[in-house]
Protein backbone atom coordinates (compact mmCIF):
# COMPACT_ATOMS: atom_id res chain seq x y z
CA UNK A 1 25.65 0.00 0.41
CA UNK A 2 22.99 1.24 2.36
CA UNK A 3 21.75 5.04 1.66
CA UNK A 4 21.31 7.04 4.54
CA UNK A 5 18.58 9.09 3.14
CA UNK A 6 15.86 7.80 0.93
CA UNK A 7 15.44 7.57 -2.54
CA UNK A 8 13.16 6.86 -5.10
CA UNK A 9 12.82 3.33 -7.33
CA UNK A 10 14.25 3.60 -11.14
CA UNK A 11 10.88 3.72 -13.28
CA UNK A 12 12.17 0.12 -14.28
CA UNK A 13 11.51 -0.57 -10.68
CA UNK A 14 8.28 0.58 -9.51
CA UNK A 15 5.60 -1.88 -11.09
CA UNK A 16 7.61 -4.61 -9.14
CA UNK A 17 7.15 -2.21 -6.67
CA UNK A 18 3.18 -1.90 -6.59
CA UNK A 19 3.09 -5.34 -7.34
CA UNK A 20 4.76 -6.37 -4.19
CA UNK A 21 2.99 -3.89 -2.03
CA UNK A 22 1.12 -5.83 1.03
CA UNK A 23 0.32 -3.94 3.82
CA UNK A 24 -2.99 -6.49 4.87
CA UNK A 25 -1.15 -9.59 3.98
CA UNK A 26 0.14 -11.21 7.24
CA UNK A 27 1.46 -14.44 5.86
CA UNK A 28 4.55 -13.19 3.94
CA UNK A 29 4.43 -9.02 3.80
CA UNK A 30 7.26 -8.59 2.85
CA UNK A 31 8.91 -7.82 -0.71
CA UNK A 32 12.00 -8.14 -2.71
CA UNK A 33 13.60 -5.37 -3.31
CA UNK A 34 13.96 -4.71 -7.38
CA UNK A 35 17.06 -2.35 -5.89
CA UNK A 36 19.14 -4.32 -3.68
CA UNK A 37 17.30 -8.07 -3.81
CA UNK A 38 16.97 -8.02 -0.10
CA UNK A 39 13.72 -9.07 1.05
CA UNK A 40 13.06 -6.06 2.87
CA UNK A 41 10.41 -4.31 0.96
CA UNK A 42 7.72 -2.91 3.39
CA UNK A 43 4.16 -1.53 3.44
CA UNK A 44 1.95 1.02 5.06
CA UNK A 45 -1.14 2.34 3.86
CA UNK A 46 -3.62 4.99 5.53
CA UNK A 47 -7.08 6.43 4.53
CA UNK A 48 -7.47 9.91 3.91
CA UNK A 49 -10.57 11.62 4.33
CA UNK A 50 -10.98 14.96 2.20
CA UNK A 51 -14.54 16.53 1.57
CA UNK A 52 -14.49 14.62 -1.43
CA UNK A 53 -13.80 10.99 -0.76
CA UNK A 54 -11.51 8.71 1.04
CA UNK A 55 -8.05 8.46 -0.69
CA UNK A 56 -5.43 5.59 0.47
CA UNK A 57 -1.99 7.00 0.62
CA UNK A 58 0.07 4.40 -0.16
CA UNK A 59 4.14 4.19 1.20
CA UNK A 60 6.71 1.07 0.13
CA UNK A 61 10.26 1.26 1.30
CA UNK A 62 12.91 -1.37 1.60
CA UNK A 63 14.35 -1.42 4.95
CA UNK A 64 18.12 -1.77 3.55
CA UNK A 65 18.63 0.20 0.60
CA UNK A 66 16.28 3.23 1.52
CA UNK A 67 14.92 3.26 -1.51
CA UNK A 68 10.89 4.32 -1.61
CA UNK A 69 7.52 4.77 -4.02
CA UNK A 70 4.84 6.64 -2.69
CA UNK A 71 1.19 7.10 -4.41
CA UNK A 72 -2.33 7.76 -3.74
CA UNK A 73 -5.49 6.61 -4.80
CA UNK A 74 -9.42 6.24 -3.95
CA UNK A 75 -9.95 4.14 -1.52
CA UNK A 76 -11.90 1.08 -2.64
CA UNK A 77 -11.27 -1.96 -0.20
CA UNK A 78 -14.08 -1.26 1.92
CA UNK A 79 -12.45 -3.07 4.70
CA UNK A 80 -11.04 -1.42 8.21
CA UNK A 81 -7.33 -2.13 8.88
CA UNK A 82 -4.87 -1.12 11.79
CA UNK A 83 -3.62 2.09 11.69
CA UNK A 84 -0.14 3.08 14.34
CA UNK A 85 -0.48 6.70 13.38
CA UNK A 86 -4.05 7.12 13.23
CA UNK A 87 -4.36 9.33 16.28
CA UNK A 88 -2.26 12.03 14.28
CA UNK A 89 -4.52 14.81 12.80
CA UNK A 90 -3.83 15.03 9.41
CA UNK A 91 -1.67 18.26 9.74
CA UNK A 92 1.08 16.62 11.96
CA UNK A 93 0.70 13.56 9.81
CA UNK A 94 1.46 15.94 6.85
CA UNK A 95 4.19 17.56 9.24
CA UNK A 96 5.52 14.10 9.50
CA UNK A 97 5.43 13.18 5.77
CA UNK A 98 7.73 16.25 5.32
CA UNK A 99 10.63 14.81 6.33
CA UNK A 100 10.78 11.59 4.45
CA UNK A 101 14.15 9.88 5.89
CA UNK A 102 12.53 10.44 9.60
CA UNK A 103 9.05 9.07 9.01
CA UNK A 104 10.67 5.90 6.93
CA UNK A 105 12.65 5.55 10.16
CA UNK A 106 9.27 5.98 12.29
CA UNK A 107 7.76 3.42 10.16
CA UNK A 108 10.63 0.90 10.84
CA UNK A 109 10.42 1.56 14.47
CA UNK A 110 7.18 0.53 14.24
CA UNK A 111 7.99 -2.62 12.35
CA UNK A 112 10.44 -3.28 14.78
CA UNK A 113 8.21 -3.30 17.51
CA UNK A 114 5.39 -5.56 15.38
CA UNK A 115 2.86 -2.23 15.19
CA UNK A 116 3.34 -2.99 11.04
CA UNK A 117 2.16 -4.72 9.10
CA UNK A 118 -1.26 -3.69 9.60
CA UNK A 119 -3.78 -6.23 10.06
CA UNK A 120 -7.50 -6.03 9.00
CA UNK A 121 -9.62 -5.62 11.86
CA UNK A 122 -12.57 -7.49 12.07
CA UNK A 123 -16.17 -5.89 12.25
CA UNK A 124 -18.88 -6.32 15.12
CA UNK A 125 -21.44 -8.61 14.51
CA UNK A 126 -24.55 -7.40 15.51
């Protein structure tokens, strides 16, 4: 059955969840699903700069059952990654994040059209 507007993971769900989530890995970056078994489990990721540190806002979503975990987090890799939605100030990324059944599709668009999974992006030598 798939859901037509997202939901959230059973608590019995979500560590299988976090421990699937791989947004830099470009091998295999995609999940099982602990809902539906479909490997369809997807990842994006984005910094967020307040005046007190960097956070990384974390989104996983399978593409088929519409089921979703969100968190946030300092941000500790200390490595640059891609970013589709970067150019987006945070207040129309927040504007976006609103609606949580349109961005999920926005973020499968982009999947669709290989902008996701991000990628690391490698730094100048100088």
């Amino acid at each position: 059955m798939k859901l037509t507007k997202a939901s959230i993971f059973s608590k019995d769900q979500e560590q299988s969840v976090v421990d699937q989530s791989r947004f830099l890995d470009e091998v295999d970056n995609q999940g099982i699903c602990p809902a539906c078994g479909k490997k369809t489990l997807r990842t994006y990721a984005y910094i967020h700069e307040s005046r007190l540190r960097k956070s990384l806002v974390t989104y996983v979503w399978c593409a088929s059952c519409r089921r979703m975990k969100s968190w946030f987090g300092a941000f500790t890799l200390g490595i640059e990654f891609t970013d589709p939605l970067a150019h987006y100030s945070s207040a129309a990324r927040t504007d976006m994040e609103r609606d949580i059944d349109t961005f999920l599709r926005r973020l499968d668009h982009l999947w669709d059209r290989g902008e996701l999974p991000q990628t690391k992006v490698a730094k100048n030598k100088r």
